[in-house]
N, C-alpha and C. Protein backbone atom coordinates (compact mmCIF):
# COMPACT_ATOMS: atom_id res chain seq x y z
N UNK A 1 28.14 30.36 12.69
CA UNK A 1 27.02 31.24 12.86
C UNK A 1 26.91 32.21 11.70
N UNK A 2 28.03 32.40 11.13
CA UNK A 2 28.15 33.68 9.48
C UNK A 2 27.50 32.75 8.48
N UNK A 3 27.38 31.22 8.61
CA UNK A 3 27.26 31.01 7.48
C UNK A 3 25.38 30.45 7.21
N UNK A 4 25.12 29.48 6.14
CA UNK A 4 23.80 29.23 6.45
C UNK A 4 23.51 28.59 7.00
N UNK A 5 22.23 28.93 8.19
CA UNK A 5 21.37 28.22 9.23
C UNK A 5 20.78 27.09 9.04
N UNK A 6 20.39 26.37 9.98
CA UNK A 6 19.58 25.50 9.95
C UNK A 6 18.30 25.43 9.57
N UNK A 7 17.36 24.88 8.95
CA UNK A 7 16.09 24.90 9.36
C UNK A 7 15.70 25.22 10.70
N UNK A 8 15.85 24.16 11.64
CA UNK A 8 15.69 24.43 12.91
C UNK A 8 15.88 26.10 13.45
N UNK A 9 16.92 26.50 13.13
CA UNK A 9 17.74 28.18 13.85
C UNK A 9 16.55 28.69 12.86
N UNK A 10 15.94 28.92 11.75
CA UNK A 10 14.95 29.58 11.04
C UNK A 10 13.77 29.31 11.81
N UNK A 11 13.52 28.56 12.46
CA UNK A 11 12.13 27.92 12.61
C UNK A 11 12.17 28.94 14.22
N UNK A 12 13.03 28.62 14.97
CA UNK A 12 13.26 29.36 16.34
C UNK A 12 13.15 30.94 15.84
N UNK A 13 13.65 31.47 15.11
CA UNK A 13 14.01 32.91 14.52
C UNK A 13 12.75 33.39 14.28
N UNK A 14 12.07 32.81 13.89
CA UNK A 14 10.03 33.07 13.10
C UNK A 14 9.34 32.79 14.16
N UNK A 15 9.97 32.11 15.62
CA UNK A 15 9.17 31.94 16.25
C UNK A 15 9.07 33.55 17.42
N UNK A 16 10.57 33.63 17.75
CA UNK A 16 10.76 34.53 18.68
C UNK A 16 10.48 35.66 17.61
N UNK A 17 10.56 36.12 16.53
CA UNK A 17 9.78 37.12 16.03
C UNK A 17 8.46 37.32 16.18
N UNK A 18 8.13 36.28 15.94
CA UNK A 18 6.55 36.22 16.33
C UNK A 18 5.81 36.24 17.47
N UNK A 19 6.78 36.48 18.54
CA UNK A 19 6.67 36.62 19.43
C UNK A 19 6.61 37.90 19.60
N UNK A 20 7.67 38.49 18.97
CA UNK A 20 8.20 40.40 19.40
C UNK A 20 8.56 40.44 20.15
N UNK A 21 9.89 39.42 20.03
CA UNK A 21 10.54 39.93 20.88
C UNK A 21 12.04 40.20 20.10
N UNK A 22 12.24 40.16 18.85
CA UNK A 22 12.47 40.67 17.86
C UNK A 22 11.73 41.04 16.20
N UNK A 23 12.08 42.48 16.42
CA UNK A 23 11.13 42.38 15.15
C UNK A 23 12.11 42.50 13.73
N UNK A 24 11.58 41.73 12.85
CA UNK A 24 12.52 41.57 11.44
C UNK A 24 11.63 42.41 10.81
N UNK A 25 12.62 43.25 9.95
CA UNK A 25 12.81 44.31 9.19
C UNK A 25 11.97 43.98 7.79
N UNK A 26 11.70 44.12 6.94
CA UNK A 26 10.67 43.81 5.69
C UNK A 26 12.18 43.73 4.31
N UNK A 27 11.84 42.48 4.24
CA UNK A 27 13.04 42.16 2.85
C UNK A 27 14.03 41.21 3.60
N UNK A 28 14.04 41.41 4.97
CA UNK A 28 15.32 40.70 5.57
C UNK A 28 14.85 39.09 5.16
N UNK A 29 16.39 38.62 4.50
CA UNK A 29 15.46 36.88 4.15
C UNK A 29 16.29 36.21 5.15
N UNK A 30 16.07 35.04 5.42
CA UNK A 30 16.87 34.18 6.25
C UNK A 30 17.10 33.42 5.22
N UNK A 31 18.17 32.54 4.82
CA UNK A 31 18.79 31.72 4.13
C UNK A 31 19.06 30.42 4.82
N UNK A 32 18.50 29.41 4.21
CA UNK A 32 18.20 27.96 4.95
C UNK A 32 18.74 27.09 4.27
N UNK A 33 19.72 26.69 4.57
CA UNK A 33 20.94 25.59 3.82
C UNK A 33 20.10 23.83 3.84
N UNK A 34 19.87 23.80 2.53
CA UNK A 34 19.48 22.34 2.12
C UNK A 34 19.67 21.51 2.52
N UNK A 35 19.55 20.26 3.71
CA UNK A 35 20.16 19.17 4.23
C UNK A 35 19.70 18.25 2.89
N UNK A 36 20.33 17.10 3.15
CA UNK A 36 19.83 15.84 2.33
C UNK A 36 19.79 15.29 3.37
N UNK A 37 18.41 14.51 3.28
CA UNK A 37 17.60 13.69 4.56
C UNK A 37 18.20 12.22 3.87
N UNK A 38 18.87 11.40 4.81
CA UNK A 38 18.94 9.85 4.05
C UNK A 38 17.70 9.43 4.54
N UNK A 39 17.15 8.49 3.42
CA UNK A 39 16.17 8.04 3.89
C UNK A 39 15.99 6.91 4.96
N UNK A 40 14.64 6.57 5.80
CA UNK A 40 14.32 6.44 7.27
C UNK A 40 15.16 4.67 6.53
N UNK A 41 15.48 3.84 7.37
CA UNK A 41 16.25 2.54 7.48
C UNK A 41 14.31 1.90 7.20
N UNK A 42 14.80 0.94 6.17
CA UNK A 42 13.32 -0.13 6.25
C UNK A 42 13.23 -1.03 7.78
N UNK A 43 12.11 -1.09 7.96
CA UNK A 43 12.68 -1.75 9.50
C UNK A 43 12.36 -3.36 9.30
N UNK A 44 13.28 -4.00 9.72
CA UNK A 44 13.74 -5.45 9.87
C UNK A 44 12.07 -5.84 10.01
N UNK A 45 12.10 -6.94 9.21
CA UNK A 45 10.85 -8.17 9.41
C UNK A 45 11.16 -9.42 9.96
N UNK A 46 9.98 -9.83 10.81
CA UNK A 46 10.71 -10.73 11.71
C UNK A 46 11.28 -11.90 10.72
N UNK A 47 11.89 -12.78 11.28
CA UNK A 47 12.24 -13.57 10.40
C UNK A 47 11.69 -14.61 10.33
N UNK A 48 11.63 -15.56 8.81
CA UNK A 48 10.35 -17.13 9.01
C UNK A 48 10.66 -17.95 9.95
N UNK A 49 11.49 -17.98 10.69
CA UNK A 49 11.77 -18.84 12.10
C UNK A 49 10.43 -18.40 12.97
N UNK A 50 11.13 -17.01 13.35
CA UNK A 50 10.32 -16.45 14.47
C UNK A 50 8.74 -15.79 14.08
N UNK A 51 8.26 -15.78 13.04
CA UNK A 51 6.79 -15.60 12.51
C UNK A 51 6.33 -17.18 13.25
N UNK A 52 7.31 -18.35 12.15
CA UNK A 52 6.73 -19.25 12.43
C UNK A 52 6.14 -19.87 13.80
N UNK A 53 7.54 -19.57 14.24
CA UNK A 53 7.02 -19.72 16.16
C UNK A 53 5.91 -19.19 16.63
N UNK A 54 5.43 -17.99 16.37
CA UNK A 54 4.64 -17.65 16.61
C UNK A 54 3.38 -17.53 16.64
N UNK A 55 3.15 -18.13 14.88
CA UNK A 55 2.04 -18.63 14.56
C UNK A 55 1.91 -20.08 15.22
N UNK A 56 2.90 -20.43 15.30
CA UNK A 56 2.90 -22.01 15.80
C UNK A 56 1.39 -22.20 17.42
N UNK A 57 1.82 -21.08 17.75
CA UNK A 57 1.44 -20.95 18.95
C UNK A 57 -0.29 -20.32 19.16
N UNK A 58 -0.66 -20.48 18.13
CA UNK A 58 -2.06 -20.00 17.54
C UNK A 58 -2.91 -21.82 17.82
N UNK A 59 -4.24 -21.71 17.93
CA UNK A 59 -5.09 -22.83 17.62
C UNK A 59 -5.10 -23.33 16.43
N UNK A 60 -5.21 -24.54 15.52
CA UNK A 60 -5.09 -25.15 14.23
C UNK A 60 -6.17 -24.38 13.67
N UNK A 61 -6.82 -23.95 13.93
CA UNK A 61 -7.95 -23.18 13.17
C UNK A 61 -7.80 -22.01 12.30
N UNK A 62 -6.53 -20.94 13.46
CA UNK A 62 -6.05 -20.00 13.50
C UNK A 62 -4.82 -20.14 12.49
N UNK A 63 -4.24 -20.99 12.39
CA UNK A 63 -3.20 -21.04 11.84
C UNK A 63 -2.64 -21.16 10.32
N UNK A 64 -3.59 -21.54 10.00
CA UNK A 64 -3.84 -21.37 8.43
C UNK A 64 -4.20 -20.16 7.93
N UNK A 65 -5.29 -19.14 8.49
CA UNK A 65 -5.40 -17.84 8.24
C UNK A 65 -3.86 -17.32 8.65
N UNK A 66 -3.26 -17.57 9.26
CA UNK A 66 -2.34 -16.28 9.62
C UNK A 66 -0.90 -16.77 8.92
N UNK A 67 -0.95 -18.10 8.23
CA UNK A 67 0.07 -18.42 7.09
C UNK A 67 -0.49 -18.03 5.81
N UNK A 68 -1.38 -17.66 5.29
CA UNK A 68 -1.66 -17.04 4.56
C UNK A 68 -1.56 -15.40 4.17
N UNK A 69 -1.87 -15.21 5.24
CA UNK A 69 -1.47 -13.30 5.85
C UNK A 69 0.07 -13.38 5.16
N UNK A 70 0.66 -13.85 6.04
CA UNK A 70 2.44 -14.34 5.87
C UNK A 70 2.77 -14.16 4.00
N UNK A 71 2.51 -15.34 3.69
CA UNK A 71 2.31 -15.39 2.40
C UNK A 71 2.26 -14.29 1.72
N UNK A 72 1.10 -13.84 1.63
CA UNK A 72 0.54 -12.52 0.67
C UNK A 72 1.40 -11.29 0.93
N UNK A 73 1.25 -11.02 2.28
CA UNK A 73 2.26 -10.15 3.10
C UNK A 73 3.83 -9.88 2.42
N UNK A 74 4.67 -11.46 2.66
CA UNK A 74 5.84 -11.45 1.96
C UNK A 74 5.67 -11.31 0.92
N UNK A 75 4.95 -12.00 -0.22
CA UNK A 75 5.02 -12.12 -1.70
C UNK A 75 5.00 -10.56 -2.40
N UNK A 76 4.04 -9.71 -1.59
CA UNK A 76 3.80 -8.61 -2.03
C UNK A 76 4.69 -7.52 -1.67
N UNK A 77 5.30 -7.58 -0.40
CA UNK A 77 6.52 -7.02 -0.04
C UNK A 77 7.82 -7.05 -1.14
N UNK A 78 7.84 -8.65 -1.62
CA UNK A 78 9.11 -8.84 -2.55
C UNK A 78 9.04 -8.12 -3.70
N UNK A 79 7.36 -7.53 -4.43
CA UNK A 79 7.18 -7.44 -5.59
C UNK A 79 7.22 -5.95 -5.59
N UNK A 80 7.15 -5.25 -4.57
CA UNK A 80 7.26 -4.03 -4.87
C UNK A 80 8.77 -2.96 -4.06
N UNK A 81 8.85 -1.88 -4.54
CA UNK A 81 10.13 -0.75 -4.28
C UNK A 81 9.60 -0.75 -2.46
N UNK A 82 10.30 -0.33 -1.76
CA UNK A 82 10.14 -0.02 -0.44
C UNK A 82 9.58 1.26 -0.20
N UNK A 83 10.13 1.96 -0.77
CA UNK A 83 9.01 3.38 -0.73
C UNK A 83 7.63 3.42 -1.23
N UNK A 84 7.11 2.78 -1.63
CA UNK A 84 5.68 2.29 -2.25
C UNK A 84 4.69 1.97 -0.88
N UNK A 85 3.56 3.07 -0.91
CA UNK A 85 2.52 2.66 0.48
C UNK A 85 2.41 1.25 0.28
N UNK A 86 2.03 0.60 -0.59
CA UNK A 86 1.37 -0.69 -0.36
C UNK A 86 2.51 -2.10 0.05
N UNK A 87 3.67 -1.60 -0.37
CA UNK A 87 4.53 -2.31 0.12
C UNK A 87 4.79 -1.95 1.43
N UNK A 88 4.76 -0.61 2.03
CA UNK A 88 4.94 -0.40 3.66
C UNK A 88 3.65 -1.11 4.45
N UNK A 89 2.71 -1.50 3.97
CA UNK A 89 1.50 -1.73 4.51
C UNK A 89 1.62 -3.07 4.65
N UNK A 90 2.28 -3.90 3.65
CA UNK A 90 2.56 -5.05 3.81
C UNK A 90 4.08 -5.37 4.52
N UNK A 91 4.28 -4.23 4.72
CA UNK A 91 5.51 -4.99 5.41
C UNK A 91 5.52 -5.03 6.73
N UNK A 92 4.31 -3.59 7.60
CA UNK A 92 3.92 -3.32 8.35
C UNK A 92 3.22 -4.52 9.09
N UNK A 93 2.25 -5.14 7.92
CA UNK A 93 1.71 -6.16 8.55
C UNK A 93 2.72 -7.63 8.75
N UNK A 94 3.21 -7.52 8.61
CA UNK A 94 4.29 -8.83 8.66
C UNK A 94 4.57 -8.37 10.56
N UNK A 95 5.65 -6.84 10.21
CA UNK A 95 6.02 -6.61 11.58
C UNK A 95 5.63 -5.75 12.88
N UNK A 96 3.94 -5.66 12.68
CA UNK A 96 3.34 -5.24 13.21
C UNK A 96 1.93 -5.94 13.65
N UNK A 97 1.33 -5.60 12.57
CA UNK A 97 -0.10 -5.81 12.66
C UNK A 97 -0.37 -7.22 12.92
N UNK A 98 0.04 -8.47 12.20
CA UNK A 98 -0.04 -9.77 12.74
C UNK A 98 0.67 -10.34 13.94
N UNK A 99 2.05 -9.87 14.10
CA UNK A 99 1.92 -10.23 15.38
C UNK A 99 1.74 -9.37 17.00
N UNK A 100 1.13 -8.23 16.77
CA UNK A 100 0.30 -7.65 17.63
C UNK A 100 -1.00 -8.19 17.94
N UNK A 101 -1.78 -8.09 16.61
CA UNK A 101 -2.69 -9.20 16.85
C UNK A 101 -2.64 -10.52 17.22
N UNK A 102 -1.84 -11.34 17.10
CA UNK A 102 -1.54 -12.69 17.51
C UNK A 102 -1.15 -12.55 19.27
N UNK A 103 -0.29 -11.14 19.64
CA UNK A 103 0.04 -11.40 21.35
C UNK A 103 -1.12 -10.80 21.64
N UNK A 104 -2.26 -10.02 21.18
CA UNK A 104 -3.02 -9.87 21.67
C UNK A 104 -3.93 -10.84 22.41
N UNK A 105 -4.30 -11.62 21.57
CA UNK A 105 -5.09 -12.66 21.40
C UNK A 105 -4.30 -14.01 22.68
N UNK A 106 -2.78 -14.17 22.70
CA UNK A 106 -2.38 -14.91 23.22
C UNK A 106 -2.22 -14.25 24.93
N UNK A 107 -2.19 -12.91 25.19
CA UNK A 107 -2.68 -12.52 26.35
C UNK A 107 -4.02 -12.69 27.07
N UNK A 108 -4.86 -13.10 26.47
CA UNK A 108 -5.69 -13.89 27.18
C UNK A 108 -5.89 -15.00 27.30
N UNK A 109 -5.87 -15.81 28.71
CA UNK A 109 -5.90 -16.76 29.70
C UNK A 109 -6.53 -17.72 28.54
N UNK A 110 -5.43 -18.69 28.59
CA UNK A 110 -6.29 -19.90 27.54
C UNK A 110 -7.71 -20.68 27.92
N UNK A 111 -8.04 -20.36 29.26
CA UNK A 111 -8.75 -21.20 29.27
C UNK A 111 -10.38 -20.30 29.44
N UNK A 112 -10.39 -18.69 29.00
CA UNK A 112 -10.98 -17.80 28.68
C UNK A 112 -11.38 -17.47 27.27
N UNK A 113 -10.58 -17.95 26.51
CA UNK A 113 -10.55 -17.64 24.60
C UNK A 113 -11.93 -17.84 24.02
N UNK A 114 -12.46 -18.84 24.65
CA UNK A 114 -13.94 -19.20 24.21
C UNK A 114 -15.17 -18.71 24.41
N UNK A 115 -14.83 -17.93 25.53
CA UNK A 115 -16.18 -17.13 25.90
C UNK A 115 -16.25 -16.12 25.80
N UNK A 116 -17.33 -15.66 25.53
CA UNK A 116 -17.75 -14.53 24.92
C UNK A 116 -17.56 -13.20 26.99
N UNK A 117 -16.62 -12.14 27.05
CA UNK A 117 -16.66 -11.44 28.12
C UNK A 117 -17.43 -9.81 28.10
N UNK A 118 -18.14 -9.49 28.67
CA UNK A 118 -18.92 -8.34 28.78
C UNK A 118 -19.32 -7.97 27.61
N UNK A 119 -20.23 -9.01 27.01
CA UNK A 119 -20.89 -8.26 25.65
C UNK A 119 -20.05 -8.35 24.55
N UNK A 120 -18.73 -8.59 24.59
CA UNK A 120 -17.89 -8.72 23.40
C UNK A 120 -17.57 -10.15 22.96
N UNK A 121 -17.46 -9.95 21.88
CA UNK A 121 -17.29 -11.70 21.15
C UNK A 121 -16.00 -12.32 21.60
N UNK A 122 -16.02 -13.20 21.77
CA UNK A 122 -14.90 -14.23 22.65
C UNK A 122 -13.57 -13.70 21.81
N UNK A 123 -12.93 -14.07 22.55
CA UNK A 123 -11.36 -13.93 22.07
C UNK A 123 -10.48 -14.28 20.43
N UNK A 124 -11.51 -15.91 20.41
CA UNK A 124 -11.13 -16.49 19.47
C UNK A 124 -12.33 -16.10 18.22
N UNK A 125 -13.07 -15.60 18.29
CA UNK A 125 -13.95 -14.52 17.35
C UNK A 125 -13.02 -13.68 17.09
N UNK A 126 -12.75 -12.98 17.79
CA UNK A 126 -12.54 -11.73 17.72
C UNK A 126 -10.73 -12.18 16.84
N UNK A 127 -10.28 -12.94 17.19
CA UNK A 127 -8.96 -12.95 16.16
C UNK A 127 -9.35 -13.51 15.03
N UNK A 128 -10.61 -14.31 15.06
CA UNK A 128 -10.78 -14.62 13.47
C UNK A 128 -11.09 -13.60 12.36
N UNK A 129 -11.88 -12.28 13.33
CA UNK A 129 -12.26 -11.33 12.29
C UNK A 129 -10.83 -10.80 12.00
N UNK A 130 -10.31 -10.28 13.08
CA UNK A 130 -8.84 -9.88 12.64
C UNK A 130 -8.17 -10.51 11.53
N UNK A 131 -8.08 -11.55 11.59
CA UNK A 131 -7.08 -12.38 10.41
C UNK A 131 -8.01 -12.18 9.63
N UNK A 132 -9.05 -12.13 9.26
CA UNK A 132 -9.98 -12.12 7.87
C UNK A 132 -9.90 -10.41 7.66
N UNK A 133 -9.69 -9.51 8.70
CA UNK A 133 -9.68 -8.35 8.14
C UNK A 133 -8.18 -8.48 7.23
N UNK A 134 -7.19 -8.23 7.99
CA UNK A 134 -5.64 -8.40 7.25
C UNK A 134 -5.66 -9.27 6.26
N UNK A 135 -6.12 -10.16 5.88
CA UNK A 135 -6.14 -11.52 4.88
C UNK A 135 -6.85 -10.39 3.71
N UNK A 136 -7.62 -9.61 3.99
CA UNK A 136 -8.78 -9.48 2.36
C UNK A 136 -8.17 -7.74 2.58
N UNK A 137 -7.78 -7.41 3.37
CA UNK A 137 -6.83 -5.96 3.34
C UNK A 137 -5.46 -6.37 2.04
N UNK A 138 -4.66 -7.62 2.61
CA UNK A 138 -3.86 -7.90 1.87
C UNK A 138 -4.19 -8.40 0.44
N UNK A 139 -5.36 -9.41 0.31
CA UNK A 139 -6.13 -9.44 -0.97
C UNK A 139 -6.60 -8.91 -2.12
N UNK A 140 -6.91 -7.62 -1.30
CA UNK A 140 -7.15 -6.13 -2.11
C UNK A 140 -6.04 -5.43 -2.83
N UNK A 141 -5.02 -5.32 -2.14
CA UNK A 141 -3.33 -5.40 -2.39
C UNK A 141 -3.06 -5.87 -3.67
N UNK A 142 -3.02 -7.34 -3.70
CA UNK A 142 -2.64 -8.19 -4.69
C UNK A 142 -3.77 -7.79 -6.16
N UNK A 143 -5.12 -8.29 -5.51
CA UNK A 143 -6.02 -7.63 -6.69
C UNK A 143 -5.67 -6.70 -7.20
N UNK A 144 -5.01 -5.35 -6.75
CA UNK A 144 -5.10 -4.44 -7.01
C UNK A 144 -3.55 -4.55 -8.02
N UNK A 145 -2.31 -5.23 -8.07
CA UNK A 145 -1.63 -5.11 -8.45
C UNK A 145 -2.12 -5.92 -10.00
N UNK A 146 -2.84 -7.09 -10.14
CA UNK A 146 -3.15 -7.61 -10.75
C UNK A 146 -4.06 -7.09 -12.07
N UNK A 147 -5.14 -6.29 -11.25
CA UNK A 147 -5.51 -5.38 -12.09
C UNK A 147 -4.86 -4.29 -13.11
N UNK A 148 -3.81 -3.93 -12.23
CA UNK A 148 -2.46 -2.87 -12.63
C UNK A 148 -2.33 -3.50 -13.73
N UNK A 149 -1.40 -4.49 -13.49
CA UNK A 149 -0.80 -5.45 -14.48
C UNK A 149 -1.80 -6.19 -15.84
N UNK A 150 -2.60 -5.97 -15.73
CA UNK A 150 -3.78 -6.25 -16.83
C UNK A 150 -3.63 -5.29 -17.78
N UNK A 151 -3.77 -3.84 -17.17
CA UNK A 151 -4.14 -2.69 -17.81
C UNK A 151 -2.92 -2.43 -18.72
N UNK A 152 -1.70 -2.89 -18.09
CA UNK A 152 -0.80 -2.26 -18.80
C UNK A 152 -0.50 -3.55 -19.87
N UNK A 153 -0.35 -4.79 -19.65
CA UNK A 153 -0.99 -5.86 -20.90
C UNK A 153 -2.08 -5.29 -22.12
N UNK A 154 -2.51 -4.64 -21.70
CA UNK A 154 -3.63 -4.13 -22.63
C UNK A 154 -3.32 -3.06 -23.34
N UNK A 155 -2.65 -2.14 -22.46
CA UNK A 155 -2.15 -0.71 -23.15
C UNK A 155 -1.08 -1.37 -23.88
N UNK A 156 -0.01 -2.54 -23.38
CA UNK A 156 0.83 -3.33 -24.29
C UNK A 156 1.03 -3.51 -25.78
N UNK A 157 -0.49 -4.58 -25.49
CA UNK A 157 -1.39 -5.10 -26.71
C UNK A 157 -1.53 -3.88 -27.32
N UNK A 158 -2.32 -2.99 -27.17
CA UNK A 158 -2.96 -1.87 -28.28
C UNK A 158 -1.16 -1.23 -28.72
N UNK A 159 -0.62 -1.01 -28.24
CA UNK A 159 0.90 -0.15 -28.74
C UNK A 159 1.39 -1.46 -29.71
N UNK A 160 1.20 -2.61 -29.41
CA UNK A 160 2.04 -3.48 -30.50
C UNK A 160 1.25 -3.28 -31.88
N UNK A 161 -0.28 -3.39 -31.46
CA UNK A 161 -0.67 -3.76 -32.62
C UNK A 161 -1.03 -1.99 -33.93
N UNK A 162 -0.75 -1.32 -33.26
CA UNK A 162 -0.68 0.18 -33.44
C UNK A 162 0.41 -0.09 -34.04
N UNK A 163 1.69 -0.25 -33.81
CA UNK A 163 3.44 -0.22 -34.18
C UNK A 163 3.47 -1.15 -35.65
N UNK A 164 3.28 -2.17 -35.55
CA UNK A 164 3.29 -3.86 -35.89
C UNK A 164 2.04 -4.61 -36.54
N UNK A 165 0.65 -4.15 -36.37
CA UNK A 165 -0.19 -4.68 -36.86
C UNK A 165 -0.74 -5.83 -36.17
N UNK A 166 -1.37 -6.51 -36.95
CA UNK A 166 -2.12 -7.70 -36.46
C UNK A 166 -1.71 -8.97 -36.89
N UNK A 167 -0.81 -9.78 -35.56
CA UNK A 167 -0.67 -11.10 -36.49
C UNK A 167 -1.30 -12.29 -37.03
N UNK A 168 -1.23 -12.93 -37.91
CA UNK A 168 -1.71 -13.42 -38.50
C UNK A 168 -2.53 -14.43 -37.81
N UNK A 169 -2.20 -15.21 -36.64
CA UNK A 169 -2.50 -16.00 -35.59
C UNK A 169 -3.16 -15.46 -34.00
N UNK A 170 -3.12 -13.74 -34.48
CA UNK A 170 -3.51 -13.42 -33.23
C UNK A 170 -5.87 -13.12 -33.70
N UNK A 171 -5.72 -12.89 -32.70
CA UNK A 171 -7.28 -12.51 -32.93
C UNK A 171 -7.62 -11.55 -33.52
N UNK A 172 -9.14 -11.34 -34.15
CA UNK A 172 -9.20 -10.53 -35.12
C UNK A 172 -9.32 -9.29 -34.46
N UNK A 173 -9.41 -8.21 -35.42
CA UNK A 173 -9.21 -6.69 -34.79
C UNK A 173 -10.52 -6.72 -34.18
N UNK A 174 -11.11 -5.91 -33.01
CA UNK A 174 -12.22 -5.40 -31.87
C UNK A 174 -13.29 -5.06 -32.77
N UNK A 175 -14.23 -5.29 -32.71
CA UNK A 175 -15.31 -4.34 -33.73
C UNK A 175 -15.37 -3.16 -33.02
N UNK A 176 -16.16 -2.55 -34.25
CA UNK A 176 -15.97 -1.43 -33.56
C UNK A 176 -17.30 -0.72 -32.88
N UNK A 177 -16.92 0.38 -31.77
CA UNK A 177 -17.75 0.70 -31.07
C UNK A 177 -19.47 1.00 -31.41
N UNK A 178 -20.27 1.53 -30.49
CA UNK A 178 -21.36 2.06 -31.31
C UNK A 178 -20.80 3.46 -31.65
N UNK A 179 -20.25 4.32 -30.83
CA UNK A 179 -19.59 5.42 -31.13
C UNK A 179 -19.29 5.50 -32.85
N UNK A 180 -18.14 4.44 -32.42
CA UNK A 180 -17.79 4.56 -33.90
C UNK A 180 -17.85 4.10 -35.18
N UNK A 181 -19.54 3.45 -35.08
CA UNK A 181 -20.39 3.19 -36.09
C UNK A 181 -21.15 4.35 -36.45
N UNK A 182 -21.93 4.95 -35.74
CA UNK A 182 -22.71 6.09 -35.60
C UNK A 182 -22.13 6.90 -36.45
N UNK A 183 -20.71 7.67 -36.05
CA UNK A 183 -19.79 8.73 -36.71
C UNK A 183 -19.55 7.85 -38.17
N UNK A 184 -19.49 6.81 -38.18
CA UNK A 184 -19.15 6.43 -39.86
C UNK A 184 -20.20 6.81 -40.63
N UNK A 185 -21.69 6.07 -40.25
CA UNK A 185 -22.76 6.33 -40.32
C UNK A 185 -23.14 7.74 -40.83
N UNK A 186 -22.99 8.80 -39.89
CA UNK A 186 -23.24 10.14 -40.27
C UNK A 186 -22.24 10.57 -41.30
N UNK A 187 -20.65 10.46 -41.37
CA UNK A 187 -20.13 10.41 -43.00
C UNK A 187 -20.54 10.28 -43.59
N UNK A 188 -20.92 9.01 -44.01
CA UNK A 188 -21.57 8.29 -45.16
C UNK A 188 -23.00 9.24 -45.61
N UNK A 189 -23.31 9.37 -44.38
CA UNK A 189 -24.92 10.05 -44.77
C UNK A 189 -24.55 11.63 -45.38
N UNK A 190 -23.68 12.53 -45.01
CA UNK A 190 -23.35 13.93 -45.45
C UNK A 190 -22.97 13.47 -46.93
N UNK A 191 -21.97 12.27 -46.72
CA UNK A 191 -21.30 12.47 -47.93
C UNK A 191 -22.34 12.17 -49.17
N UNK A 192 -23.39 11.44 -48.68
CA UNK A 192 -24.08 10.79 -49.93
C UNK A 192 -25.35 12.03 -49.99
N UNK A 193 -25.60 13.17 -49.29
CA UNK A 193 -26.60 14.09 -49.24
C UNK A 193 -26.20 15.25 -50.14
């Protein structure tokens, strides 16, 4: 109790002050001893056995969209750090979002899937949009890494040829902008006035 508090014992202390039912003095500091938080455990993805089973258990229609999900899902999971949103999003969807959606879909009465119930699109609609939402959610993902990976090819390219020059076999240098025709342009014109 002499030594430093918890967060928590600070958090209670600011509360019952704030209460008045003690009042702290002006300057009095509380001193809050640093924990190191380990970070949260990644949580287990099911495994390709039990995805597979699961998808197994989908209509042939269905089942190709949601091996694809799989796919993109894992591939993109492998390619990125675990602390990275887009890798939690994909990993999420591996152990969440697809097969929630999949028992969703398999909780209703098979011999109900086809029809459309109170105004809402049948069962088996309604999981196709699902898998096409997650499919082009995950799509966007990948695009998006792809794009990444372009840009920095490019910022690449311009640092080599900045460092190193232009090789002899590579393509010729960019023409140049209108920008920076214009500005040559107006040189030329001061200088020759």
């Amino acid at each position: 109790m002499y030594g430093a508090i918890t967060v928590f014992d600070a958090l209670i202390l600011e509360a019952i002050a704030a209460a008045g039912a003690v009042p702290l003095v002006v300057g009095t500091a509380v001193a809050v001893r640093r924990r190191r938080v380990a970070p949260a455990p990644v949580p287990r993805l099911p495994s390709r056995r039990a995805m597979g089973a699961l998808i197994a258990t989908l209509p042939h229609r269905h089942r190709r969209e949601a091996k694809v999900i799989v796919e993109l899902a894992r591939d993109h999971e492998k390619r990125h750090s675990p602390s990275r949103l887009d890798a939690f999003t994909a990993r999420e969807a591996l152990r969440a979002y697809l097969p929630d959606t999949i028992n969703a879909y398999l909780a209703v009465p098979k011999d109900l899937r086809r029809r459309p119930r109170n105004g809402a699109p049948s069962a088996d609609q309604e999981l196709a949009r699902q898998l096409a939402t997650l499919r082009s959610g995950l799509e966007r993902l990948r695009d998006g890494d792809a794009d990444a990976a372009a840009a920095r090819m490019a910022e690449n390219r311009t640092f080599l040829r900045e460092r190193f020059g232009t090789a002899t076999h590579d393509e010729p240098a960019p023409q140049p902008t209108i920008f920076e025709r214009l500005t040559s342009f107006v040189e030329e014109f001061v200088r020759g006035a």
